[in-house]
C-alpha atoms as a PDB file:
ATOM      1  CA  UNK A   1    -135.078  -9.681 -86.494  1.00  0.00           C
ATOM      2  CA  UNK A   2    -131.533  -8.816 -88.108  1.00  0.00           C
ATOM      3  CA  UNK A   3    -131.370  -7.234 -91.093  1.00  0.00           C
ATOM      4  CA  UNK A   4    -130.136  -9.557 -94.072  1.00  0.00           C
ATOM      5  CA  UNK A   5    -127.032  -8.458 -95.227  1.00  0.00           C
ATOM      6  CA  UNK A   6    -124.710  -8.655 -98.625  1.00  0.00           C
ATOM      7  CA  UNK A   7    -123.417 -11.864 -99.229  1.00  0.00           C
ATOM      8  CA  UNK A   8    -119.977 -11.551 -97.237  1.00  0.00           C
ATOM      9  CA  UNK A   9    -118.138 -14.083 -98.975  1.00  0.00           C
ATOM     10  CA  UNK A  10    -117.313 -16.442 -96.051  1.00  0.00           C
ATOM     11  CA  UNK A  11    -119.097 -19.505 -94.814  1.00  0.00           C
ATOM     12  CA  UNK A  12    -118.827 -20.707 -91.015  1.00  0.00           C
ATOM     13  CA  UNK A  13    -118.695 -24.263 -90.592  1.00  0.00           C
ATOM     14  CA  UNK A  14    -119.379 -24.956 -86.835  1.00  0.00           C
ATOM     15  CA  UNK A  15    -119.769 -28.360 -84.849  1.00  0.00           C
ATOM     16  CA  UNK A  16    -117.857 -30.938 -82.289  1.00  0.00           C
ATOM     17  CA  UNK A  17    -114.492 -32.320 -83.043  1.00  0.00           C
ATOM     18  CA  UNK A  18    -115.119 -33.639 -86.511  1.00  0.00           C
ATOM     19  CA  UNK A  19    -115.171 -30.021 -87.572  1.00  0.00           C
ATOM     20  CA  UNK A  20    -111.967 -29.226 -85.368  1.00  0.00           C
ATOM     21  CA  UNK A  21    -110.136 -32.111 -86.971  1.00  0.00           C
ATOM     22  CA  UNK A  22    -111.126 -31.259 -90.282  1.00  0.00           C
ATOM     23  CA  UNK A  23    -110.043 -27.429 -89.374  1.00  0.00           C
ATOM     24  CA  UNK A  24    -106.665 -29.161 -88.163  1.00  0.00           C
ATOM     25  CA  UNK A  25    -106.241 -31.224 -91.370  1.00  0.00           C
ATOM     26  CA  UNK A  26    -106.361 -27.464 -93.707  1.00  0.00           C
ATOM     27  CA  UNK A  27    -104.657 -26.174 -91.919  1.00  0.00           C
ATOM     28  CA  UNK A  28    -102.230 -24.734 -93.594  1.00  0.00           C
ATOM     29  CA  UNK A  29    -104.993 -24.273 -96.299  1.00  0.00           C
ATOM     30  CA  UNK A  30    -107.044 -21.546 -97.026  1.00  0.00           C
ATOM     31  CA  UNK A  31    -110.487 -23.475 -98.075  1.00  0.00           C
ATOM     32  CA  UNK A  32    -112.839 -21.823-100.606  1.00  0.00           C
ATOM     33  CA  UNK A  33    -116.324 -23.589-101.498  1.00  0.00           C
ATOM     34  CA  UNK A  34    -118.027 -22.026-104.866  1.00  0.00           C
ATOM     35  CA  UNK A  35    -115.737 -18.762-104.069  1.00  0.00           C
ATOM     36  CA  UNK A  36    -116.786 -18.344-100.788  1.00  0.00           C
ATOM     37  CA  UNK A  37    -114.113 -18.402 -97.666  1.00  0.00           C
ATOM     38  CA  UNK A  38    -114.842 -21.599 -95.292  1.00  0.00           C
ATOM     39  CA  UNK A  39    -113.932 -20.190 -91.692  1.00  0.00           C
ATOM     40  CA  UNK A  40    -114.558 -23.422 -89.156  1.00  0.00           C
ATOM     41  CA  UNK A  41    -115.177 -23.402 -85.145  1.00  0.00           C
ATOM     42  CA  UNK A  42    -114.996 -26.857 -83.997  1.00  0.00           C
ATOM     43  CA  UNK A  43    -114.696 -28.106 -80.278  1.00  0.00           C
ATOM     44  CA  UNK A  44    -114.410 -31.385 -79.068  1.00  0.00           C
ATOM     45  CA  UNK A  45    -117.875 -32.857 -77.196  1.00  0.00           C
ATOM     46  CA  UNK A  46    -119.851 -29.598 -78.484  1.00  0.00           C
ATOM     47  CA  UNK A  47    -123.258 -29.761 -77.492  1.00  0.00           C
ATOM     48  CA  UNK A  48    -125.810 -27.040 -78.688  1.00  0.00           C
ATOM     49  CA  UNK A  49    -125.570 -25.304 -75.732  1.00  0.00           C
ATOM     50  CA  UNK A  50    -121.760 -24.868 -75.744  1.00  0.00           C
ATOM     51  CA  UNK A  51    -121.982 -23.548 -79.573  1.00  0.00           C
ATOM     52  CA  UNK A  52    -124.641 -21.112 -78.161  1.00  0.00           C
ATOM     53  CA  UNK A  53    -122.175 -19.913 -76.041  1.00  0.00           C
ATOM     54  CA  UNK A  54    -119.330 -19.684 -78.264  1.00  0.00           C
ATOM     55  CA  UNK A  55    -121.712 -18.015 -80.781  1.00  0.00           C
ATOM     56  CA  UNK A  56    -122.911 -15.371 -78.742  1.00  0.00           C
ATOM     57  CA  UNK A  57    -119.260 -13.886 -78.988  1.00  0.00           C
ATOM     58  CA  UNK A  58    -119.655 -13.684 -82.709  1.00  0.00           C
ATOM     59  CA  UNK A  59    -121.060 -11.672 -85.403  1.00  0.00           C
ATOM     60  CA  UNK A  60    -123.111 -14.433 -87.256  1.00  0.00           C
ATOM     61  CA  UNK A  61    -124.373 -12.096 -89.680  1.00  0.00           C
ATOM     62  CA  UNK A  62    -121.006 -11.485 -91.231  1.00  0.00           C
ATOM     63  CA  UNK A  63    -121.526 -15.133 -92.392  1.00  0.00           C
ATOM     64  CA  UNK A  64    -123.391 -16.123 -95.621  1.00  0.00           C
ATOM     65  CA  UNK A  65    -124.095 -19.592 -94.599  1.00  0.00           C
ATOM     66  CA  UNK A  66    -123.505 -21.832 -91.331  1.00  0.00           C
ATOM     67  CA  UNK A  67    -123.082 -25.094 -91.550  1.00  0.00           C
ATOM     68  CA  UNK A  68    -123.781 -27.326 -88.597  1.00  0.00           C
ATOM     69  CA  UNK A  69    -123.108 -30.233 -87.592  1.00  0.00           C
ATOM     70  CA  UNK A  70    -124.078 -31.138 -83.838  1.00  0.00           C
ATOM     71  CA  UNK A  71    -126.504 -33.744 -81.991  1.00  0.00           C
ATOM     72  CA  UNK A  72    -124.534 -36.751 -81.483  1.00  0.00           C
ATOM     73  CA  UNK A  73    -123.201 -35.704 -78.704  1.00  0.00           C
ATOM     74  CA  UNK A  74    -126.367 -34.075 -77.135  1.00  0.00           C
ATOM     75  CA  UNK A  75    -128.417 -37.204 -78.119  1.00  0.00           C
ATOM     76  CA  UNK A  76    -125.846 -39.517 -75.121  1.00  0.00           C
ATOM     77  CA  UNK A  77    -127.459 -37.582 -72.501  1.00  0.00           C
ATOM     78  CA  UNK A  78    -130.626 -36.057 -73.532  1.00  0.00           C
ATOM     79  CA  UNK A  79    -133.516 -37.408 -75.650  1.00  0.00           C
ATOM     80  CA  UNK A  80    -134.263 -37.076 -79.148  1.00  0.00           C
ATOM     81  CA  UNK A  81    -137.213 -34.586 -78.271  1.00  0.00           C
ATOM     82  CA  UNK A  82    -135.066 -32.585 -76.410  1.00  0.00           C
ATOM     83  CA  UNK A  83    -132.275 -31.931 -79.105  1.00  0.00           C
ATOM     84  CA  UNK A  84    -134.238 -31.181 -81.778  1.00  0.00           C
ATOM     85  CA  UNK A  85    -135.668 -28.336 -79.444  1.00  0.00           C
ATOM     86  CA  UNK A  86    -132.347 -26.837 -78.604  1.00  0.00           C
ATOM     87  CA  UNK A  87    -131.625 -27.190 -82.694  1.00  0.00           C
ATOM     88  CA  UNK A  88    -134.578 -25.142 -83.372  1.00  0.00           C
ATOM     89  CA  UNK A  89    -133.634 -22.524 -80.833  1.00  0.00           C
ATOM     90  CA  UNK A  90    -129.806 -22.804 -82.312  1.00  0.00           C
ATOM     91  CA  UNK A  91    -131.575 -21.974 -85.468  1.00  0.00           C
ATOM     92  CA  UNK A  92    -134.119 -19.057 -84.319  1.00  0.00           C
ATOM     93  CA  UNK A  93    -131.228 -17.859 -82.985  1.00  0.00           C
ATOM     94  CA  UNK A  94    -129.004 -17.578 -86.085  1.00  0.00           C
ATOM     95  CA  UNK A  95    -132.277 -16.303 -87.991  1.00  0.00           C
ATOM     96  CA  UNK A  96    -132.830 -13.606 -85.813  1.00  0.00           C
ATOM     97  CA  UNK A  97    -128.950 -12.570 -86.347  1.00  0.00           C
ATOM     98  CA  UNK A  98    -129.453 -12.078 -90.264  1.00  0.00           C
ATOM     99  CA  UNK A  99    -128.334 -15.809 -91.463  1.00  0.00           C
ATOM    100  CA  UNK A 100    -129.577 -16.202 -94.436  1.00  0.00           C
ATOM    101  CA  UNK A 101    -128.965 -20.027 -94.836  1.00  0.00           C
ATOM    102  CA  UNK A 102    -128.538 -22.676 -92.434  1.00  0.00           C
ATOM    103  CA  UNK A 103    -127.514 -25.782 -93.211  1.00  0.00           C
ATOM    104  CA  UNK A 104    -127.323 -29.405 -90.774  1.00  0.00           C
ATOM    105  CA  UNK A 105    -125.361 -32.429 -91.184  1.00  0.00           C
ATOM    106  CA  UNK A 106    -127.201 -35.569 -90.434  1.00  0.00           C
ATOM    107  CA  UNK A 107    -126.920 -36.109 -87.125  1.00  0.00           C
ATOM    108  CA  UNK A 108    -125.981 -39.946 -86.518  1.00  0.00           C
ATOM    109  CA  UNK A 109    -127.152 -41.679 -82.762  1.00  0.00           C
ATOM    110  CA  UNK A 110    -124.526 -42.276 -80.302  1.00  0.00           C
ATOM    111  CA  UNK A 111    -124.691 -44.166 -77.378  1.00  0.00           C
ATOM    112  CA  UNK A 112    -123.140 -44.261 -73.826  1.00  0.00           C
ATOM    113  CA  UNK A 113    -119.207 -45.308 -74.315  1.00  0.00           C
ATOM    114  CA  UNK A 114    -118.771 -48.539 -72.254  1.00  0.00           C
ATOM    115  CA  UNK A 115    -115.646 -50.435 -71.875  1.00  0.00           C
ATOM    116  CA  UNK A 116    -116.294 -52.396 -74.602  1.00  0.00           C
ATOM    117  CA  UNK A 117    -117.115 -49.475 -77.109  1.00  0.00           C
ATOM    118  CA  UNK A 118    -120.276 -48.044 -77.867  1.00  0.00           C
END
């Protein structure tokens, strides 16, 4: 296991494209929570997998907290069983890296888009 380190000052908010748009609305703002510096990787139809990926190129432990918010995509093509596997290896995987808190949105269930909508 990673060793805990200082509290960094900067939080990581990482997810699908509600996090992107959000990061695309501030924009031009630097965001601080409670004095802490909100960093945000969002990418449109993230699944767990793909944020594995993409956080395998960074240093996790440089971040205080991660916030996540993920599933509803996963939850179109796989089951419910499945996901929350693949969100407790996301997590293993960020406490083995030294993140001291993790936190999850509620994940909401989306179905199949059909001509008609959802």
């Amino acid at each position: 296991m990673a060793e805990r380190r200082i509290c960094s000052g900067d939080v990581l908010v990482l997810g699908h494209s509600f996090v992107r748009r959000l990061q695309d609305f501030l924009v031009r703002e630097q965001v601080k929570v409670c004095g802490h510096r909100v960093k945000f990787c969002g990418s449109g139809g993230a699944q767990v997998t793909t944020l594995m990926e993409k956080l395998t190129m960074t240093d996790v432990a440089n971040f205080c907290m991660i916030y996540v918010e993920i599933g509803s995509y996963d939850l179109c093509n796989r089951s419910g069983d499945i996901v929350a596997l693949s969100i407790c290896d996301l997590v293993t995987y960020l406490r083995r890296r030294g993140v001291a808190q993790i936190v999850f949105g509620q994940i909401l269930f989306r179905t199949k888009m059909s001509s008609g909508g959802p």
